[in-house]
C-alpha atoms as a PDB file:
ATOM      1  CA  UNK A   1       0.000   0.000   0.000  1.00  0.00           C
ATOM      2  CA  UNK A   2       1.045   3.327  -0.703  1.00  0.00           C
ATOM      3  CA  UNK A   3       2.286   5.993   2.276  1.00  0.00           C
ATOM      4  CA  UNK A   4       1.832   9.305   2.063  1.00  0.00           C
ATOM      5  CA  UNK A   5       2.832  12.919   3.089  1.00  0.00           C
ATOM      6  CA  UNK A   6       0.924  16.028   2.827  1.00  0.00           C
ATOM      7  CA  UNK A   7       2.791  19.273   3.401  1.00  0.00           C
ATOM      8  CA  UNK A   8       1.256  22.569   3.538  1.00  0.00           C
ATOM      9  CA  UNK A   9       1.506  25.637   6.084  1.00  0.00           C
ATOM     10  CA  UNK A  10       1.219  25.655   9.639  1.00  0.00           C
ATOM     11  CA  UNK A  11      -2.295  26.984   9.089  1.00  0.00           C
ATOM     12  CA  UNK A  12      -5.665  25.075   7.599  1.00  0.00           C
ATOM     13  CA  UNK A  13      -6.237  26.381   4.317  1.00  0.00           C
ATOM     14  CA  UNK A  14      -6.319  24.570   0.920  1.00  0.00           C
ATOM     15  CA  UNK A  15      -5.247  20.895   1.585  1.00  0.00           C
ATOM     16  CA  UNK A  16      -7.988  20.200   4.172  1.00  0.00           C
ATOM     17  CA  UNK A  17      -9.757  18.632   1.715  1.00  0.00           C
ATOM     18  CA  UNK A  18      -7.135  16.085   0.925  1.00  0.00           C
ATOM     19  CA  UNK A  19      -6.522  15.391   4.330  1.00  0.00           C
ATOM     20  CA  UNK A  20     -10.165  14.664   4.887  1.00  0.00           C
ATOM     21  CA  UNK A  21     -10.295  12.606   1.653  1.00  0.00           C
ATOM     22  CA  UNK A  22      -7.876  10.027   2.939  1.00  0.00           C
ATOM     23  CA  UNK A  23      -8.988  10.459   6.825  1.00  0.00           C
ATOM     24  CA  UNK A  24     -12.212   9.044   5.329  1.00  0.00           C
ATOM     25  CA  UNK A  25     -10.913   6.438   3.295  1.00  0.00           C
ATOM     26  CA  UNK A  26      -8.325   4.850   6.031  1.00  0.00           C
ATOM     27  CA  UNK A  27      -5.213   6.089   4.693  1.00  0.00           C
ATOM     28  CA  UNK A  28      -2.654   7.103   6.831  1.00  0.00           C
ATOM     29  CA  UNK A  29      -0.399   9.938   5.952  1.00  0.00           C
ATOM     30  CA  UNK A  30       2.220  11.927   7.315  1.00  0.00           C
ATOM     31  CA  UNK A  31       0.960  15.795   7.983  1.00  0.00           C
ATOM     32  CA  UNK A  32       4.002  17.795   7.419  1.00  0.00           C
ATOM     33  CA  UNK A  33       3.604  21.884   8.139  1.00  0.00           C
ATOM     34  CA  UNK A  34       5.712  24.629   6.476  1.00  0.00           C
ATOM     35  CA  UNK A  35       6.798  27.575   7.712  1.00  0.00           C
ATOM     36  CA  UNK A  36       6.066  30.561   5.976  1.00  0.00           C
ATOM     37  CA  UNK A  37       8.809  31.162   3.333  1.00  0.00           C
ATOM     38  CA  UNK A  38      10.550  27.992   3.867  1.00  0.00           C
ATOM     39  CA  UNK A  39       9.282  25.927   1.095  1.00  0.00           C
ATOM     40  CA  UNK A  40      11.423  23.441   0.605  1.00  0.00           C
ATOM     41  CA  UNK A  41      13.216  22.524  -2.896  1.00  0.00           C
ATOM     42  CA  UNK A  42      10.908  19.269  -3.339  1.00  0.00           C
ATOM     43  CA  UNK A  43       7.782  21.389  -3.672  1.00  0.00           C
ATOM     44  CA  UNK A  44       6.518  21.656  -7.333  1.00  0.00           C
ATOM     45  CA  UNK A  45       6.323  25.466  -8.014  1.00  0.00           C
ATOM     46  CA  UNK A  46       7.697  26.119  -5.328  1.00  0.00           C
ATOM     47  CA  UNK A  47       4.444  26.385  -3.333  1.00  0.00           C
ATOM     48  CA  UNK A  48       2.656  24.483  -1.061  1.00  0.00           C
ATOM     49  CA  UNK A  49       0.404  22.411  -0.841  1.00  0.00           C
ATOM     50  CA  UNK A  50       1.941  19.169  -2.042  1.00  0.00           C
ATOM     51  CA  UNK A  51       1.527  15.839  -1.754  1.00  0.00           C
ATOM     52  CA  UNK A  52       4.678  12.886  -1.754  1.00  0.00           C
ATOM     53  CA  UNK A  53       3.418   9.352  -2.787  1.00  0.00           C
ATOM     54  CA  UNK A  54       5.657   6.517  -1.629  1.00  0.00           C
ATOM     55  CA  UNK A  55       4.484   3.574  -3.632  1.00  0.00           C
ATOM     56  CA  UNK A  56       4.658  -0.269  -2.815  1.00  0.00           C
ATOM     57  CA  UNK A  57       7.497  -0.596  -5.143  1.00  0.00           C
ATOM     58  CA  UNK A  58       9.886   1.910  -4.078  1.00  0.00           C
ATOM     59  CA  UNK A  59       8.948   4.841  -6.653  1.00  0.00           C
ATOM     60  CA  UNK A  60       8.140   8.140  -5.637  1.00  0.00           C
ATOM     61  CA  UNK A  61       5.348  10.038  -7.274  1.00  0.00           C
ATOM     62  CA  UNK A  62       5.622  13.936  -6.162  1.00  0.00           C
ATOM     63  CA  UNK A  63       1.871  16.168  -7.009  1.00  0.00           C
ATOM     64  CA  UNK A  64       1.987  19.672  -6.631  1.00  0.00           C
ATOM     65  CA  UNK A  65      -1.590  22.435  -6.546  1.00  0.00           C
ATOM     66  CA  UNK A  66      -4.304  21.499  -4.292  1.00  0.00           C
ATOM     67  CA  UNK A  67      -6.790  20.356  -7.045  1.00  0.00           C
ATOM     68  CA  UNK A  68      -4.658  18.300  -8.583  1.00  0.00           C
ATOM     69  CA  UNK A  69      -3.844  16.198  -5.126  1.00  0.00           C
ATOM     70  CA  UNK A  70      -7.433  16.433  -4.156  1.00  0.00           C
ATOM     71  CA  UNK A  71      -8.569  14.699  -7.596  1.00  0.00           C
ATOM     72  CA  UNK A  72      -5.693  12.489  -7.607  1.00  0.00           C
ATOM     73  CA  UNK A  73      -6.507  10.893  -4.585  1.00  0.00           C
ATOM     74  CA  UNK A  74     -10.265  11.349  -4.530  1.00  0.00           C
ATOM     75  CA  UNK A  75      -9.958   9.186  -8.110  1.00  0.00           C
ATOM     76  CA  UNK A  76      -7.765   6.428  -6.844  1.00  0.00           C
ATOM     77  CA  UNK A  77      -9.837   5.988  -3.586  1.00  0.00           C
ATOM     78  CA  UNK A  78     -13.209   6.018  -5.290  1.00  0.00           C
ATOM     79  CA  UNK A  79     -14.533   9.730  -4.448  1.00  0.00           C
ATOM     80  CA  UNK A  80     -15.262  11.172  -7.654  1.00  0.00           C
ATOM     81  CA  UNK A  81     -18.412   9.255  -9.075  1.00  0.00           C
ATOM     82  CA  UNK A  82     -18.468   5.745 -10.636  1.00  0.00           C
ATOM     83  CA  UNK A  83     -18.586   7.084 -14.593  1.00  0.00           C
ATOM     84  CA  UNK A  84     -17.421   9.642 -16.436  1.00  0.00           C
ATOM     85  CA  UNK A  85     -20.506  11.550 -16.487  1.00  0.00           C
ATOM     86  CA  UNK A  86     -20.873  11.405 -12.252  1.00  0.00           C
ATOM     87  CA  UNK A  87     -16.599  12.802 -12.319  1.00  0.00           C
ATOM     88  CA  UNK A  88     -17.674  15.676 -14.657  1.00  0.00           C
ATOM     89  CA  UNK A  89     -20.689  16.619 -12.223  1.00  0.00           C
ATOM     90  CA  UNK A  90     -18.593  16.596  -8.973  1.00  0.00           C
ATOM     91  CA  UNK A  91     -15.985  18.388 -10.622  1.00  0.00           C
ATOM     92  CA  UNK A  92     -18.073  21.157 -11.661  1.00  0.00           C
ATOM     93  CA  UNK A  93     -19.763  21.497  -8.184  1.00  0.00           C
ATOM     94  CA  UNK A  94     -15.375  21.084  -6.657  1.00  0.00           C
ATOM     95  CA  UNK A  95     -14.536  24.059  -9.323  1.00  0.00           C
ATOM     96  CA  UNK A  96     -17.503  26.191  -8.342  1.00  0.00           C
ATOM     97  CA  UNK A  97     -16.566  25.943  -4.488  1.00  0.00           C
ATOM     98  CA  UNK A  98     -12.669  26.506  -5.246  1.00  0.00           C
ATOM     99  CA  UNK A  99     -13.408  29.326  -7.447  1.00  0.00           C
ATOM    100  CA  UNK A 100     -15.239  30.740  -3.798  1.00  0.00           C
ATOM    101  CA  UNK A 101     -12.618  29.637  -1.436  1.00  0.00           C
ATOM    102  CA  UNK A 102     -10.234  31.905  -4.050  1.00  0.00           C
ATOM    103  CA  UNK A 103     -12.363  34.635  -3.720  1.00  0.00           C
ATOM    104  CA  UNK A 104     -12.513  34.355   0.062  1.00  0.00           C
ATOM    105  CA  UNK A 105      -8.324  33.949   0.555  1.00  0.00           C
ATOM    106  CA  UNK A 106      -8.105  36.861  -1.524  1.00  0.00           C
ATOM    107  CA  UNK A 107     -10.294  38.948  -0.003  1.00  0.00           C
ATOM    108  CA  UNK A 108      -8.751  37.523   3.119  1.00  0.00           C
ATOM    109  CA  UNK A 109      -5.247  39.098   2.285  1.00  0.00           C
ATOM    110  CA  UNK A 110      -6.327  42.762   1.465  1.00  0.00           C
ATOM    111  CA  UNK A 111      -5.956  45.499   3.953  1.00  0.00           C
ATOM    112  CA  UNK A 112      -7.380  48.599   4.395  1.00  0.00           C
ATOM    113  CA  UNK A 113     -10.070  49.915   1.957  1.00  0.00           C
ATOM    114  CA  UNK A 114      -9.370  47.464  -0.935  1.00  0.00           C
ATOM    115  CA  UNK A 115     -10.470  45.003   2.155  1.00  0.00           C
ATOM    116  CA  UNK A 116     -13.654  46.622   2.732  1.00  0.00           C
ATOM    117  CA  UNK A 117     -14.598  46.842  -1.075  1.00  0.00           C
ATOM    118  CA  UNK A 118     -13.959  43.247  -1.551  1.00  0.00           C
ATOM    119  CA  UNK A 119     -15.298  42.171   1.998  1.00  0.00           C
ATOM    120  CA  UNK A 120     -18.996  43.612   0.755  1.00  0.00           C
ATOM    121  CA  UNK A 121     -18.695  42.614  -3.264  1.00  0.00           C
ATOM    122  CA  UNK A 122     -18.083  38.795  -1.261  1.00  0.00           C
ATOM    123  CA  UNK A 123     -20.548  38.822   1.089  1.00  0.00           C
ATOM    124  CA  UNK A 124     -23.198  40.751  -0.653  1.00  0.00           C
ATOM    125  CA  UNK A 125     -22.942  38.859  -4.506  1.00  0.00           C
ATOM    126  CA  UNK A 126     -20.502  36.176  -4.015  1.00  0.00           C
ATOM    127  CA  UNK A 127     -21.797  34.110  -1.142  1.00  0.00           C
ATOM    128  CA  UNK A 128     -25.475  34.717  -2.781  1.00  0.00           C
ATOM    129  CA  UNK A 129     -24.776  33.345  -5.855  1.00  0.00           C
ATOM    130  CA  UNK A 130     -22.751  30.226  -4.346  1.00  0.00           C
ATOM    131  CA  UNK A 131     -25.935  29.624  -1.951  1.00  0.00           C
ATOM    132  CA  UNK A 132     -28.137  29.676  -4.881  1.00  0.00           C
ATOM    133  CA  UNK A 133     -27.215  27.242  -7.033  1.00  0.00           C
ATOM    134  CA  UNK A 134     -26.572  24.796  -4.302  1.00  0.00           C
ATOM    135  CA  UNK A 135     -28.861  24.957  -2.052  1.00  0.00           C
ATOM    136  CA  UNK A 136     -30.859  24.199  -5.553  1.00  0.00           C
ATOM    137  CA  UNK A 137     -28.312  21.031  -6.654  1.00  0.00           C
ATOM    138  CA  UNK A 138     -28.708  19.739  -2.767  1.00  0.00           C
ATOM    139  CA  UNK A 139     -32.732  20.033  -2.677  1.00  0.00           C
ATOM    140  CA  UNK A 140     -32.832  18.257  -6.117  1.00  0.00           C
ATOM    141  CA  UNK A 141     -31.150  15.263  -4.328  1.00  0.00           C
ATOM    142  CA  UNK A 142     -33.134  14.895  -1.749  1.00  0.00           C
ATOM    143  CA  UNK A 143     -31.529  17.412   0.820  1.00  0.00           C
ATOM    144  CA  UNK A 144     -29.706  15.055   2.580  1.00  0.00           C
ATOM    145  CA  UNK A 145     -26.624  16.725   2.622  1.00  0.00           C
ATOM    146  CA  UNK A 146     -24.593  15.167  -0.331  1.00  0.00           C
ATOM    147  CA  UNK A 147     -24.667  16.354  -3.923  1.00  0.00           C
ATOM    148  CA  UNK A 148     -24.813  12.255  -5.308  1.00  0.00           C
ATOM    149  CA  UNK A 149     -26.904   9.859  -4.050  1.00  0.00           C
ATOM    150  CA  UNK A 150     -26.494   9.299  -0.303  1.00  0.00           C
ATOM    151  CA  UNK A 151     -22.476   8.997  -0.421  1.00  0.00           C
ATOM    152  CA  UNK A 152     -19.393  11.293   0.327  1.00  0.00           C
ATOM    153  CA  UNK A 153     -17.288  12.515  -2.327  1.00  0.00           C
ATOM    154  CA  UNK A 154     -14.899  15.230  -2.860  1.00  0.00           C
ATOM    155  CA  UNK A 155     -17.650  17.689  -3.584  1.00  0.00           C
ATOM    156  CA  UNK A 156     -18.718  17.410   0.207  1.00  0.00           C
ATOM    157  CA  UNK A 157     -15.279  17.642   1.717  1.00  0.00           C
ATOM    158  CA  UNK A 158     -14.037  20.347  -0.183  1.00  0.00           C
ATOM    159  CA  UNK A 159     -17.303  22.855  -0.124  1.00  0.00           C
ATOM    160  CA  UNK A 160     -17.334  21.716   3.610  1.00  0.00           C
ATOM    161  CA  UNK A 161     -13.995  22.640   4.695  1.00  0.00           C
ATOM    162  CA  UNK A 162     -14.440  26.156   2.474  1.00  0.00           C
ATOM    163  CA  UNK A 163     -17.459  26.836   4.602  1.00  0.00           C
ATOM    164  CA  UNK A 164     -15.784  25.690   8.135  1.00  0.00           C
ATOM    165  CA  UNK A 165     -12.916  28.157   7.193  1.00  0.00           C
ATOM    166  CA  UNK A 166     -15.164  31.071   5.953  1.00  0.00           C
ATOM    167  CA  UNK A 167     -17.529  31.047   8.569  1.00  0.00           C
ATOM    168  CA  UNK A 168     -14.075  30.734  11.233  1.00  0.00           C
ATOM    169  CA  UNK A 169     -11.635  33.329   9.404  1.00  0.00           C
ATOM    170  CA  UNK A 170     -14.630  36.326   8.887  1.00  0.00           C
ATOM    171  CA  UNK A 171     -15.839  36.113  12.387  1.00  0.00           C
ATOM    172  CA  UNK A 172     -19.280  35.271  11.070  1.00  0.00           C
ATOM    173  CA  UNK A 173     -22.236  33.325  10.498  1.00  0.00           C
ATOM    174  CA  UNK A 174     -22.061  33.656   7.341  1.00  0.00           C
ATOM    175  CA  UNK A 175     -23.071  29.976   6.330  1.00  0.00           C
ATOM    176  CA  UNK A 176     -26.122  28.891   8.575  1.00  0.00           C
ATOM    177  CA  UNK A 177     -28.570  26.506   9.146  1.00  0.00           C
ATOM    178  CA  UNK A 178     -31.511  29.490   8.719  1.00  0.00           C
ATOM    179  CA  UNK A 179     -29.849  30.976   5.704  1.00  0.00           C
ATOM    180  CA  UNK A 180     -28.657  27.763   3.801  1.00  0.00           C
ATOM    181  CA  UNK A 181     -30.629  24.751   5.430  1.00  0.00           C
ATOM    182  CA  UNK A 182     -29.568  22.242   2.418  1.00  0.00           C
ATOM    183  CA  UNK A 183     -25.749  23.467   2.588  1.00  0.00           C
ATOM    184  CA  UNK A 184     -26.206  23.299   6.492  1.00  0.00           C
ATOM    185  CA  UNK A 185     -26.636  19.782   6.593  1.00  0.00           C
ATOM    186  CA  UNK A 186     -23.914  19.138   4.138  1.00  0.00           C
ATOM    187  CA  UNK A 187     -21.689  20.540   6.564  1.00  0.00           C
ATOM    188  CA  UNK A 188     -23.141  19.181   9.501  1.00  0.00           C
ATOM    189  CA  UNK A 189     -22.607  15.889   7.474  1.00  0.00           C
ATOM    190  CA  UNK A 190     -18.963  16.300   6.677  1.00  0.00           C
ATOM    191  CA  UNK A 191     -18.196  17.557  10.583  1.00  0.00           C
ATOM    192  CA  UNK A 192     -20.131  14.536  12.219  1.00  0.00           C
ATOM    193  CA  UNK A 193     -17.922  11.922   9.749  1.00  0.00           C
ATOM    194  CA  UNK A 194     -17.331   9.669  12.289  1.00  0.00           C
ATOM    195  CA  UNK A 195     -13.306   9.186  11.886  1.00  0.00           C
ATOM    196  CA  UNK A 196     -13.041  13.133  11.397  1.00  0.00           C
ATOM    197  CA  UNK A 197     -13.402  13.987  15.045  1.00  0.00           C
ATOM    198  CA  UNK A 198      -9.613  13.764  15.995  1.00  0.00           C
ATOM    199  CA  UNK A 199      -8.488  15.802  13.154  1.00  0.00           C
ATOM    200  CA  UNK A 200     -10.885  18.708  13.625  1.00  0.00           C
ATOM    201  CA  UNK A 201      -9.888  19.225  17.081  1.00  0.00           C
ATOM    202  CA  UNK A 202      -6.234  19.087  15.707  1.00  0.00           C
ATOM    203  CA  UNK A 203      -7.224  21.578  13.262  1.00  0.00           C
ATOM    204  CA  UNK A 204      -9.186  24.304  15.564  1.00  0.00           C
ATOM    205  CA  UNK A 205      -6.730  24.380  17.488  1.00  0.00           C
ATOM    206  CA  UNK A 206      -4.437  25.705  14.798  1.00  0.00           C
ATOM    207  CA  UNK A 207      -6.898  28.019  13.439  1.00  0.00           C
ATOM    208  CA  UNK A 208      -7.017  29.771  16.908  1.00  0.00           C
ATOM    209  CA  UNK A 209      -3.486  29.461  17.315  1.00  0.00           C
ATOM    210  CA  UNK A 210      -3.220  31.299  14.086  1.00  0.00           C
ATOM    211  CA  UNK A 211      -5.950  33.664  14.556  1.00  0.00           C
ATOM    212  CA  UNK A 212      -4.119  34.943  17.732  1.00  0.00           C
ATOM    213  CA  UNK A 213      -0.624  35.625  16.204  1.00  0.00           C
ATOM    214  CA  UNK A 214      -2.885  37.664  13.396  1.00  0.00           C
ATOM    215  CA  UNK A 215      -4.504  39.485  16.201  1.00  0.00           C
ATOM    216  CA  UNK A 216      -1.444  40.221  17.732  1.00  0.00           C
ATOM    217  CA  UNK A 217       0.555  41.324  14.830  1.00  0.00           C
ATOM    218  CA  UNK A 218      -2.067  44.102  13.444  1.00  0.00           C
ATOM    219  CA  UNK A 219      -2.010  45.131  17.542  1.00  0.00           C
ATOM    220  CA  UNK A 220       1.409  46.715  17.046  1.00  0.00           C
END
């Protein structure tokens, strides 16, 4: 069986869904966190995250960009649909949330007035739109909280974790149960995975950690 290292920042951010991916499908790997302008040589583009295979026979298969991993993994374990036409769905629904959490991280970076512009353009048309459509794709199968059939897939980990990290990094509700019932209980879904609990107390811990050196830092 292949091992497996992840490597990103000290910080959740955009290889949560791979480590949730292989959390849920019994994999262990090896969580490795990078300091912030330390990336090492191994990385492709010299950016994080990236993912080092180890395989059975002694090879070495090195992925870089988190989409790439995340489909990668979510292909060879059996999370991205069972035909060609089910991968093409759950990819759409995997772009659509990325193309959010990008908005979000960059809005996330800004300072000052260019913040506040992009803050309100997010909040007021870009969360919106996102709730939309999916809160329409989720009702259509049944609102149970998964986007095909009754099952987990990529699409739920990754829109999950983007949510969990939104609602955590702006201060805010600004995913709920009243204002997104059908996205709700996708989350709820993805947090109450039954081998996730571990790992999420790992993780909000970190996100605390980090949100306190933040905190700190624009203090002075």
């Amino acid at each position: 069986m292949s091992t497996f290292e992840l490597a990103y920042l000290e910080m959740p951010g955009r290889a949560e869904a791979a480590k949730l991916l292989l959390i849920s499908a019994g994999i262990p790997y090896d969580n490795t966190d990078i300091k912030w302008g330390q990336i090492p040589e191994i990385a492709p583009f010299g950016q994080v995250p990236y993912m080092v295979e180890e395989k059975e026979d002694g090879t070495r298969f090195v992925l870089g960009e988190s989409h790439a991993i995340e489909r990668y993994l979510a292909r060879k374990y059996g999370y991205l649909g069972k035909n060609l036409e089910e991968t093409a769905y759950l990819e759409s629904i995997c772009d659509n949330g990325g193309a959010m959490a990008d908005k979000f991280f960059g809005t996330f970076m800004l300072e000052g007035e260019a913040k506040e512009k992009s803050t309100e353009n997010f909040l007021q048309v870009v969360v919106p739109k996102y709730i939309k459509y999916h809160e329409e794709i989720l009702t259509k199968n049944g609102t149970n909280g998964y986007y095909l059939r009754d099952e987990f897939t990529l699409a739920e980990f990754l829109n999950a974790q983007m949510i969990r990290l939104i609602n955590f990094n702006s201060g805010k509700e600004v995913f709920s149960e009243s204002k997104c019932p059908a996205i709700w209980k996708l989350f709820q879904n993805v947090m109450g995975h039954p081998h996730f609990a571990n790992y999420f107390k790992e993780s909000d811990a970190k996100l605390e950690e980090h949100r306190s050196i933040l905190i700190n830092a624009r203090s002075k």
